[in-house]
N, C-alpha and C. Protein backbone atom coordinates (compact mmCIF):
# COMPACT_ATOMS: atom_id res chain seq x y z
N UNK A 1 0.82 -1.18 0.00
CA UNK A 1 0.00 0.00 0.00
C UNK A 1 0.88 1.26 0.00
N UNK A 2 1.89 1.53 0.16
CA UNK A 2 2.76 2.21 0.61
C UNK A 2 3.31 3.10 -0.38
N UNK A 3 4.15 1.46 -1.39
CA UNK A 3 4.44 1.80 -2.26
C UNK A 3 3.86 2.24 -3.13
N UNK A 4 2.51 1.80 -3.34
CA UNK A 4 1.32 2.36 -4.34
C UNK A 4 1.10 3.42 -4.07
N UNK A 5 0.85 3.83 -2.84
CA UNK A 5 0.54 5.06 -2.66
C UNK A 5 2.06 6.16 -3.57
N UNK A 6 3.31 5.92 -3.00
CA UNK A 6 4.07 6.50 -3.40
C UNK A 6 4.04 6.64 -5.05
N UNK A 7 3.75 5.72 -5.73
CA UNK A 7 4.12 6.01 -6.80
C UNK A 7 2.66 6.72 -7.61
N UNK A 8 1.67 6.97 -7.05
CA UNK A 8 0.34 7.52 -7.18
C UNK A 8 0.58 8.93 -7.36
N UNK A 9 1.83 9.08 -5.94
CA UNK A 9 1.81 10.84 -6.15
C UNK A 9 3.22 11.02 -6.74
N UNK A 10 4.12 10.38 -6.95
CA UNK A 10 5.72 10.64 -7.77
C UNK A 10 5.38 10.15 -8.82
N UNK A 11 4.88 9.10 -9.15
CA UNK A 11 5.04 8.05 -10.04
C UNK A 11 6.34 7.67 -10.26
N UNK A 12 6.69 6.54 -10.94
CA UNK A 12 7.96 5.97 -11.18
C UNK A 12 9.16 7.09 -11.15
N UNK A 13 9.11 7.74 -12.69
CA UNK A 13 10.34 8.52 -12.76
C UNK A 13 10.30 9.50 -11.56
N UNK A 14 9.34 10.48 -10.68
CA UNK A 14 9.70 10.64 -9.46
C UNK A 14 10.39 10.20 -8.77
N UNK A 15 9.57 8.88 -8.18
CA UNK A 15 10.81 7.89 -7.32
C UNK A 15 11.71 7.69 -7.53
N UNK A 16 11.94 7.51 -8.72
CA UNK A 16 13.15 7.13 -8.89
C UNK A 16 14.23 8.32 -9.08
N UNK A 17 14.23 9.35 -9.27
CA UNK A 17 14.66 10.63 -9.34
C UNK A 17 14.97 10.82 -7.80
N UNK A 18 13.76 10.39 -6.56
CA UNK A 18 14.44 10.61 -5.42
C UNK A 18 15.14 9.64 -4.25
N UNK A 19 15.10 8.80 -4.82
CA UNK A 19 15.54 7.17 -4.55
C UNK A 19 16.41 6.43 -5.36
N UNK A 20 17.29 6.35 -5.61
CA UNK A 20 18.48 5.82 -6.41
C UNK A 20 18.59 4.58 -6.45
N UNK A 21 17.16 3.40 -6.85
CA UNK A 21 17.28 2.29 -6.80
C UNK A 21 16.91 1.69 -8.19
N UNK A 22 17.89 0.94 -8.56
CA UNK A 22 17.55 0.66 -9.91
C UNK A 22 16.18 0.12 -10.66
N UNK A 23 15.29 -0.49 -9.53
CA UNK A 23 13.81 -1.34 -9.80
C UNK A 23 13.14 0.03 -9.99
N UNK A 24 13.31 0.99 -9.17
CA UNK A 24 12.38 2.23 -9.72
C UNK A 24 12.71 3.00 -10.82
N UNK A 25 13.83 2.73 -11.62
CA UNK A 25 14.33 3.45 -12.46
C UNK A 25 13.87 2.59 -13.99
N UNK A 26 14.69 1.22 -13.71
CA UNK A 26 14.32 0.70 -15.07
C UNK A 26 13.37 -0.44 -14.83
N UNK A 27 12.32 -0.60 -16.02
CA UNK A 27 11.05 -1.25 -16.04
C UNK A 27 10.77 -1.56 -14.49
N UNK A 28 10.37 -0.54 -14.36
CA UNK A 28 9.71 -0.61 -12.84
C UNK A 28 8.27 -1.44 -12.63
N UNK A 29 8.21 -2.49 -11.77
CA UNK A 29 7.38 -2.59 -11.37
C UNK A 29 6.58 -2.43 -10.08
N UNK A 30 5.46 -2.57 -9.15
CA UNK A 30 5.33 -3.12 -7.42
C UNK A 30 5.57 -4.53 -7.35
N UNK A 31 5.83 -5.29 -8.26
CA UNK A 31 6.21 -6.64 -7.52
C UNK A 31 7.73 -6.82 -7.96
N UNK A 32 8.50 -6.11 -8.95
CA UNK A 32 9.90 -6.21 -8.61
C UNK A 32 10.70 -5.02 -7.55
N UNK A 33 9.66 -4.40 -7.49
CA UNK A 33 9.82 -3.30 -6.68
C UNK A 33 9.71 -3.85 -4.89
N UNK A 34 8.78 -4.79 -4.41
CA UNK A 34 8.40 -5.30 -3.31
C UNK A 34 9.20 -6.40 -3.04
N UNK A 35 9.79 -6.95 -3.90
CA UNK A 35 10.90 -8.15 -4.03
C UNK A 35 12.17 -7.65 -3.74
N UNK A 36 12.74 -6.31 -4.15
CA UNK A 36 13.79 -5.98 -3.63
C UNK A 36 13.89 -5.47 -2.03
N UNK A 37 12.65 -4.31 -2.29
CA UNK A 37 12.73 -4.10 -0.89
C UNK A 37 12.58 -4.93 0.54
N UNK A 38 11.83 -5.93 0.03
CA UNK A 38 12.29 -7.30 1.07
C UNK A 38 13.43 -7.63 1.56
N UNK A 39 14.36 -7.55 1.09
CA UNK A 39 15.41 -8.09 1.00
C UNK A 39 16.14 -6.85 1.37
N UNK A 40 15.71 -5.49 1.52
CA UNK A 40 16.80 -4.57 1.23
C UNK A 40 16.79 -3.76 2.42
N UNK A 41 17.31 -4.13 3.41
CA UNK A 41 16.46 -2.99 4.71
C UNK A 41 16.87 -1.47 4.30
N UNK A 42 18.01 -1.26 4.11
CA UNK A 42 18.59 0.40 3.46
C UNK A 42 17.63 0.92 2.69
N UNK A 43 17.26 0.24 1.65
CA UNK A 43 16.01 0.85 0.59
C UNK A 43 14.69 0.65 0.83
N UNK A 44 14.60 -0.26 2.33
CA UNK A 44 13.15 0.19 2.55
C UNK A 44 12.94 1.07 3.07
N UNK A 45 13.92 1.53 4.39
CA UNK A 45 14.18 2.42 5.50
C UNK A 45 14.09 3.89 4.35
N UNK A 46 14.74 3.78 3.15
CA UNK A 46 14.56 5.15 2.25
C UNK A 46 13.00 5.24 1.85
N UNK A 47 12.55 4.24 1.70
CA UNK A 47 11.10 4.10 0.94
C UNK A 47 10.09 4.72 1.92
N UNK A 48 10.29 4.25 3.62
CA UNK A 48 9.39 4.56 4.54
C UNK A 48 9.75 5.92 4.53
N UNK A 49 10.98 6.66 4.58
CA UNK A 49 10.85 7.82 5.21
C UNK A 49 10.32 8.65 4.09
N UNK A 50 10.51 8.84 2.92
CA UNK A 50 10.23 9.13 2.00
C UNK A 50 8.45 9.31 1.62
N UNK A 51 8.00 8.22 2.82
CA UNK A 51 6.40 7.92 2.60
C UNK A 51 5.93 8.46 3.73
N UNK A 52 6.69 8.72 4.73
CA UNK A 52 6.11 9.44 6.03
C UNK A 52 6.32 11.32 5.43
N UNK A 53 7.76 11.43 4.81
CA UNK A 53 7.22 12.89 4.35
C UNK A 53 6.07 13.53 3.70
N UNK A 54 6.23 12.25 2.46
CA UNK A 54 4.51 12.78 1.97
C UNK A 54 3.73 12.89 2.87
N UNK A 55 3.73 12.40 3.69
CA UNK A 55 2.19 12.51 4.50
C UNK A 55 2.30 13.34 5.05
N UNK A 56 3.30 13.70 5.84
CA UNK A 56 3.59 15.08 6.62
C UNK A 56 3.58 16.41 5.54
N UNK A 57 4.02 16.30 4.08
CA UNK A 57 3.29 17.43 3.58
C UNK A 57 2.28 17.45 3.17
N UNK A 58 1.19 16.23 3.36
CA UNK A 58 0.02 16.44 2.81
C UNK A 58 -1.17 17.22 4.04
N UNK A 59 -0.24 17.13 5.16
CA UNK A 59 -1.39 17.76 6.40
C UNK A 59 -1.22 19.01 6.63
């Protein structure tokens, strides 16, 4: 949900513009996208904070 949400309001080339991970850059998907970040605590830990700012500028 997270990620969906994120890429709802960046969309891909956003994210990936502010996240330097290659699944958001080339043929991005949410399930190669959710497959890395499993595995990736550094790039999830970027993904969450990244998803708590939006929210904090959306209030």
């Amino acid at each position: 949900m997270m990620l969906e949400r994120l890429v709802a309001h960046y969309e891909w080339s956003g994210l990936g513009a502010r996240i330097d991970i290659r699944c958001f850059q080339n043929e991005p998907s949410i399930n190669s996208s959710l497959k890395f970040l499993r595995r990736t605590p550094w790039a999830r830990a970027k993904v969450e904070a990244l998803y708590l700012d939006m929210i904090r500028s959306r209030s």
